[in-house]
Protein backbone atom coordinates (compact mmCIF):
# COMPACT_ATOMS: atom_id res chain seq x y z
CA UNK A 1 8.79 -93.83 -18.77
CA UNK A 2 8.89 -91.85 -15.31
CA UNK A 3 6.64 -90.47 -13.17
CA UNK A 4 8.29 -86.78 -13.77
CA UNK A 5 7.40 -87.11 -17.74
CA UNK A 6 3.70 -87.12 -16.90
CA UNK A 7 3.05 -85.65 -13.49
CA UNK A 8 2.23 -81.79 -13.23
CA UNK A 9 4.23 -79.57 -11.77
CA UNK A 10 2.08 -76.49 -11.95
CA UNK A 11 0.54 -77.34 -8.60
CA UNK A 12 -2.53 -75.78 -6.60
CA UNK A 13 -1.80 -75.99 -2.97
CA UNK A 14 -3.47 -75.20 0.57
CA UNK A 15 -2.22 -75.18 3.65
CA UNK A 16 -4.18 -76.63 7.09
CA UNK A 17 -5.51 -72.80 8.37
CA UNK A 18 -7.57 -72.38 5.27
CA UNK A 19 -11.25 -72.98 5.69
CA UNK A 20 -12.88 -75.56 3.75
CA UNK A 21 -15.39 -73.37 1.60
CA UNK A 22 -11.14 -71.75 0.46
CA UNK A 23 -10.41 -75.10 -0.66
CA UNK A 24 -13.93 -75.93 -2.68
CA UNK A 25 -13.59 -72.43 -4.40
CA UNK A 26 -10.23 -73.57 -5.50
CA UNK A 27 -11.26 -77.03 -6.65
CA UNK A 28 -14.24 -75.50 -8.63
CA UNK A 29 -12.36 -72.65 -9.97
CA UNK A 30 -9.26 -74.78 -11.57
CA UNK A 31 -11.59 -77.86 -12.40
CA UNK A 32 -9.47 -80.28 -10.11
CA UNK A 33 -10.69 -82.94 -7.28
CA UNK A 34 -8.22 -83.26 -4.80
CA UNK A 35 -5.57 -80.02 -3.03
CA UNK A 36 -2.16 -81.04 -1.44
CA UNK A 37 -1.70 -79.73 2.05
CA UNK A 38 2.04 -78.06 2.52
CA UNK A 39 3.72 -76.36 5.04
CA UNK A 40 5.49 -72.74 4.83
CA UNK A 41 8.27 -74.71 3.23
CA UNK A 42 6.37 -76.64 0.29
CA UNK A 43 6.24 -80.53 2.91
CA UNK A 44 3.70 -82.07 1.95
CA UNK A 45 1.94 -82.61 5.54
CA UNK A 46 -1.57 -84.01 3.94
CA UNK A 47 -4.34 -83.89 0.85
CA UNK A 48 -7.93 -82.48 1.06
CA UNK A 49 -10.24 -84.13 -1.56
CA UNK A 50 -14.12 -83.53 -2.46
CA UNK A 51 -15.24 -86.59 -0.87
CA UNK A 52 -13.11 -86.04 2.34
CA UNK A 53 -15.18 -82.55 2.36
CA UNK A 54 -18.40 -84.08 1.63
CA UNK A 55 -18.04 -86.40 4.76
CA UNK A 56 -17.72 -84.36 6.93
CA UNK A 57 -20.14 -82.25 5.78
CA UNK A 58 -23.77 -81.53 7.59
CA UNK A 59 -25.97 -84.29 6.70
CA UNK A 60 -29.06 -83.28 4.42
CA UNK A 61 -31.38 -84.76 7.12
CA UNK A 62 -29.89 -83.23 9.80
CA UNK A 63 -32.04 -80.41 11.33
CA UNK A 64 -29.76 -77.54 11.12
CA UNK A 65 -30.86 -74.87 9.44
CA UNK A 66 -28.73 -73.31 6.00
CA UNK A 67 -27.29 -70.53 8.08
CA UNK A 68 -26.37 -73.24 11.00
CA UNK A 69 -24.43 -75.32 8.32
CA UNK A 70 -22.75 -72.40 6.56
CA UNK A 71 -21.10 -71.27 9.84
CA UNK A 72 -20.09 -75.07 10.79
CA UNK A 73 -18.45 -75.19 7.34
CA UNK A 74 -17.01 -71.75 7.71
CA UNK A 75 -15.71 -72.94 10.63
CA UNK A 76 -14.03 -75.80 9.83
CA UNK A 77 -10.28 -75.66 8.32
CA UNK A 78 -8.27 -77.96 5.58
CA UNK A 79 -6.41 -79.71 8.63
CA UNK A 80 -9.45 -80.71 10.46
CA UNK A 81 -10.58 -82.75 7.45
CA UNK A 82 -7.72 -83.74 5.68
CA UNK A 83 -6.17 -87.17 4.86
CA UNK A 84 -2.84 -87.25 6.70
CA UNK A 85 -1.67 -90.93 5.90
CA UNK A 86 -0.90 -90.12 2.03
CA UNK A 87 0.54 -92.29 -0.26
CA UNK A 88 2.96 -90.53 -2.43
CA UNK A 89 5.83 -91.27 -4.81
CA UNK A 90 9.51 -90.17 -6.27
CA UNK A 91 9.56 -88.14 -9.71
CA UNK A 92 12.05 -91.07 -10.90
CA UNK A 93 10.31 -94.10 -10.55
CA UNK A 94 8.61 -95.71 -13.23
CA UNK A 95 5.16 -94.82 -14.40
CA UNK A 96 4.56 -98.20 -13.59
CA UNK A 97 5.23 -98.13 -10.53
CA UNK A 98 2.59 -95.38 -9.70
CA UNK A 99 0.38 -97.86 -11.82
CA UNK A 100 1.02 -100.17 -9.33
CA UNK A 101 0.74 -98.90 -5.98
CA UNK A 102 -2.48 -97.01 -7.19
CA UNK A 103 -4.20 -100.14 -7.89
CA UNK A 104 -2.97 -101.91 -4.92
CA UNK A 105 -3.94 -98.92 -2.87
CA UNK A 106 -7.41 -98.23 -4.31
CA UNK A 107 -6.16 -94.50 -5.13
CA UNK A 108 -6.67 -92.50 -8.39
CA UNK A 109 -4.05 -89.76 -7.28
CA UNK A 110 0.13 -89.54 -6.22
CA UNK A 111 1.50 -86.12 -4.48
CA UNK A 112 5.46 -86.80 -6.12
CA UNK A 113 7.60 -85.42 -3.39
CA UNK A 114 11.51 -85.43 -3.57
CA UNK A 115 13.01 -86.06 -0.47
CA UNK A 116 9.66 -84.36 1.76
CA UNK A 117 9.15 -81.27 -0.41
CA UNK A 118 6.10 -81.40 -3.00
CA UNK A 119 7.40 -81.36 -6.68
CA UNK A 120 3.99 -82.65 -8.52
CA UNK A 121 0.71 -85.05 -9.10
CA UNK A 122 -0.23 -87.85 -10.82
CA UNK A 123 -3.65 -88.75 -11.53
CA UNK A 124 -5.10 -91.98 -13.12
CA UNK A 125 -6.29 -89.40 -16.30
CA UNK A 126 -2.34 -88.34 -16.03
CA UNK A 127 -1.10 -92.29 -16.80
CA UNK A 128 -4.23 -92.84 -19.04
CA UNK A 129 -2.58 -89.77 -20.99
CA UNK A 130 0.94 -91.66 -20.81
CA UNK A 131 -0.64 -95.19 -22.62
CA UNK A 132 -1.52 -93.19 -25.44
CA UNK A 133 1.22 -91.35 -26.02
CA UNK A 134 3.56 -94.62 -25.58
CA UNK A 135 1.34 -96.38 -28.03
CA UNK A 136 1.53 -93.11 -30.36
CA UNK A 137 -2.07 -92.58 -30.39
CA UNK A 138 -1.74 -88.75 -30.95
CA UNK A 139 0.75 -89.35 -33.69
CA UNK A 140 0.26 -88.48 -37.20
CA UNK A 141 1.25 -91.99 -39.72
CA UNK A 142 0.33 -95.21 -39.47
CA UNK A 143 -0.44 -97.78 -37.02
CA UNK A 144 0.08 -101.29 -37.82
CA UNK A 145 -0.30 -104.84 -35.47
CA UNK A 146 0.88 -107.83 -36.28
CA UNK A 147 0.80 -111.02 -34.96
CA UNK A 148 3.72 -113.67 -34.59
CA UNK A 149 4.48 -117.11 -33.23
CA UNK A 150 5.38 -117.76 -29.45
CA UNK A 151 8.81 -119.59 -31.07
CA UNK A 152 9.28 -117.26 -33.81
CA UNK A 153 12.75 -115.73 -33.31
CA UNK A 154 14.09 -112.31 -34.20
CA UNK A 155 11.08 -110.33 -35.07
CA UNK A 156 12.29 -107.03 -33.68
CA UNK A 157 15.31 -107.35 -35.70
CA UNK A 158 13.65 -108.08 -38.89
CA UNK A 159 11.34 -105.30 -38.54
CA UNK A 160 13.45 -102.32 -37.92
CA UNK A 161 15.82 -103.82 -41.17
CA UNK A 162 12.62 -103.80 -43.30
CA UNK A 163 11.72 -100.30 -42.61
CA UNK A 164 15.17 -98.84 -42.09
CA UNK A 165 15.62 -100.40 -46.05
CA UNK A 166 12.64 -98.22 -46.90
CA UNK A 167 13.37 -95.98 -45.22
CA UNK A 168 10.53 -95.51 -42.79
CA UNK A 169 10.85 -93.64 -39.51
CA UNK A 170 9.58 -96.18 -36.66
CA UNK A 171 7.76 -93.91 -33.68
CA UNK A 172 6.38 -97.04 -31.04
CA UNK A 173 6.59 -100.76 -30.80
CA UNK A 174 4.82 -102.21 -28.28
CA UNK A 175 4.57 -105.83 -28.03
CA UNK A 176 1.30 -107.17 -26.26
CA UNK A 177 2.52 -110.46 -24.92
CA UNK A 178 -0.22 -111.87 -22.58
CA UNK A 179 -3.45 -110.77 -24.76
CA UNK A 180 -3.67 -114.42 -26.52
CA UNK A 181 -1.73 -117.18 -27.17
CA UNK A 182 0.31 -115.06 -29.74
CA UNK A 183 2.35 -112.42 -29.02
CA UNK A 184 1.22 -108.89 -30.78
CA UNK A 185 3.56 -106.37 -32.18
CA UNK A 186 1.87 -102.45 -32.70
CA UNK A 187 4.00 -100.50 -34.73
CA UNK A 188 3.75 -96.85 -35.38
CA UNK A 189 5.51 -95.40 -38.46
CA UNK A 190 5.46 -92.10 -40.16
CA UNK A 191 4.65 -90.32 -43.66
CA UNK A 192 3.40 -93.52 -44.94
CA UNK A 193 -0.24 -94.78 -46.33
CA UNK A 194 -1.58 -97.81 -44.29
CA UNK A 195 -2.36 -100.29 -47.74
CA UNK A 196 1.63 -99.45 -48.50
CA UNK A 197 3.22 -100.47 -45.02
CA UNK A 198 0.41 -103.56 -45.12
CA UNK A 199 1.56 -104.42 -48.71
CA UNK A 200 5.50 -104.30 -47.59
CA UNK A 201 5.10 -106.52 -44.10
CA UNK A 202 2.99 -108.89 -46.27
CA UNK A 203 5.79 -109.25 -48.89
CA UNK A 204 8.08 -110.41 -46.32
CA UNK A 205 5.58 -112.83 -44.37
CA UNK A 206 4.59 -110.62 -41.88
CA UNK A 207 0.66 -111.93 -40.11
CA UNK A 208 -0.40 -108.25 -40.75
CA UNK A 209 -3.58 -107.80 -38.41
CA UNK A 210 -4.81 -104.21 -38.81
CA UNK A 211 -2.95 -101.00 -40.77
CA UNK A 212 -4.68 -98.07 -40.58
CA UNK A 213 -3.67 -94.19 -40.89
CA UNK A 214 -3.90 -92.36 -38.09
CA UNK A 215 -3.27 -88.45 -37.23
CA UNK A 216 -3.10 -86.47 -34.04
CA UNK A 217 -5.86 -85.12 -32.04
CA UNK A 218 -4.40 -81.68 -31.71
CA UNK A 219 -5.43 -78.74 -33.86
C-alpha cells in the first residue's frame, strides 16, 4: 500500500502573510488541526498547527488586557509562528514507511510533496483508516483467523485451493507473525455464513480460532 492510496489530496492551505486568527478560522471551520504553508507556486515552505498557535499565544496570566491580546494576535502572521523544519514524504513510498518515520519522529502528520510542490497529507487517523481497510474491516462476509505451526509448510497454498474449490471469493489475508509463538492467518471471504467457512477449514484440519460475519460500516 502507498502513501498516495490514503493521503488527501483535497488540501486546505495558507500562505506566511495570513494572520493567525485566518488560519484558526480555517482550522475550526473544516474541522482539521494542522495548515500547510505554500508559496505562490504550491512549495511547501512550512506547517502551522494549533499547538504552534497556542504557544505563542498571550499567556492567561499575563496582564494584558483582551483588547491588548487581540491586536498582538491580529498582528502576528502564519510565518512568524510556523514550523519550518517539516518532515514530509513522497506519494510512492510505502504506507509503512510514513508509519515509520512518524513514530521515529514523534509526529502524527506528513505534507506528501513530489519533487517540492505539495500534492497531499497523511495523518495518523489517515493510516489508522488504511489497517482497516487492509484487514477488510469495512467489508461485508466473513472474517476468519486461524492459527498454524511455526514448521507447518504451505498454508497459503492450501487455503486459496480450498476456497477457490468452493468457490469462495478471498478479500484479505494477513498473517500476524510476531503476536505469539504461532503464526496467525485472518482471512476475509465473501457471501458466505461464518459456521459454513468454520465447518469447511475444520474438515480439512484447519486450527480455526474465530469466524464471525461481518458487514460494512457504511450506510
Amino acid at each position: 500500500m502507498f502513501v498516495k492510496d490514503f493521503m488527501i489530496k483535497e488540501l486546505i492551505t495558507v500562505q506566511t502573510t495570513q494572520r493567525i486568527g485566518a488560519a484558526v478560522d480555517l482550522m475550526n471551520q473544516n474541522k482539521i488541526h494542522r495548515l500547510p504553508v505554500v508559496d505562490t507556486k504550491e512549495k511547501l515552505i512550512g506547517l502551522v498547527t494549533e499547538s504552534v498557535i497556542a504557544e505563542s499565544s498571550p499567556s492567561n496570566a499575563t496582564s494584558l488586557s483582551v483588547f491588548e491580546m487581540n491586536y498582538l494576535l491580529n498582528k502576528t502572521t502564519v510565518g512568524d509562528v510556523m514550523i519550518t523544519n517539516v518532515k514530509t514524504i513522497g506519494p510512492n513510498a510505502l504506507l509503512e514507511d510514513a508509519v515509520d518515520m512518524m513514530r521515529k519522529n514523534h509526529i502524527n502528520v506528513l505534507p506528501v510533496v513530489d519533487g517540492e510542490k505539495l500534492v497531499g497529507i497523511i495523518t495518523n487517523n489517515d493510516i489508522f483508516d488504511a489497517f482497516l481497510e487492509i484487514t477488510g474491516y469495512n467489508s461485508d462476509g466473513v472474517r476468519v483467523a486461524i492459527q498454524i505451526k511455526q514448521d507447518q509448510k504451505g498454508v497459503l497454498a492450501r487455503l486459496t485451493k480450498i476456497f477457490f474449490e468452493a468457490q469462495i471469493n478471498i478479500v484479505q489475508i494477513v498473517v500476524y507473525r510476531e503476536i505469539k509463538e504461532q503464526p496467525i492467518v485472518v482471512v476475509q471471504v465473501t457471501g458466505q455464513d461464518a459456521d459454513d467457512v468454520r465447518a469447511l477449514l475444520t474438515e480439512n484440519d484447519f486450527d480455526v480460532m474465530m469466524s464471525l460475519n461481518t458487514s460494512s460500516s457504511e450506510e
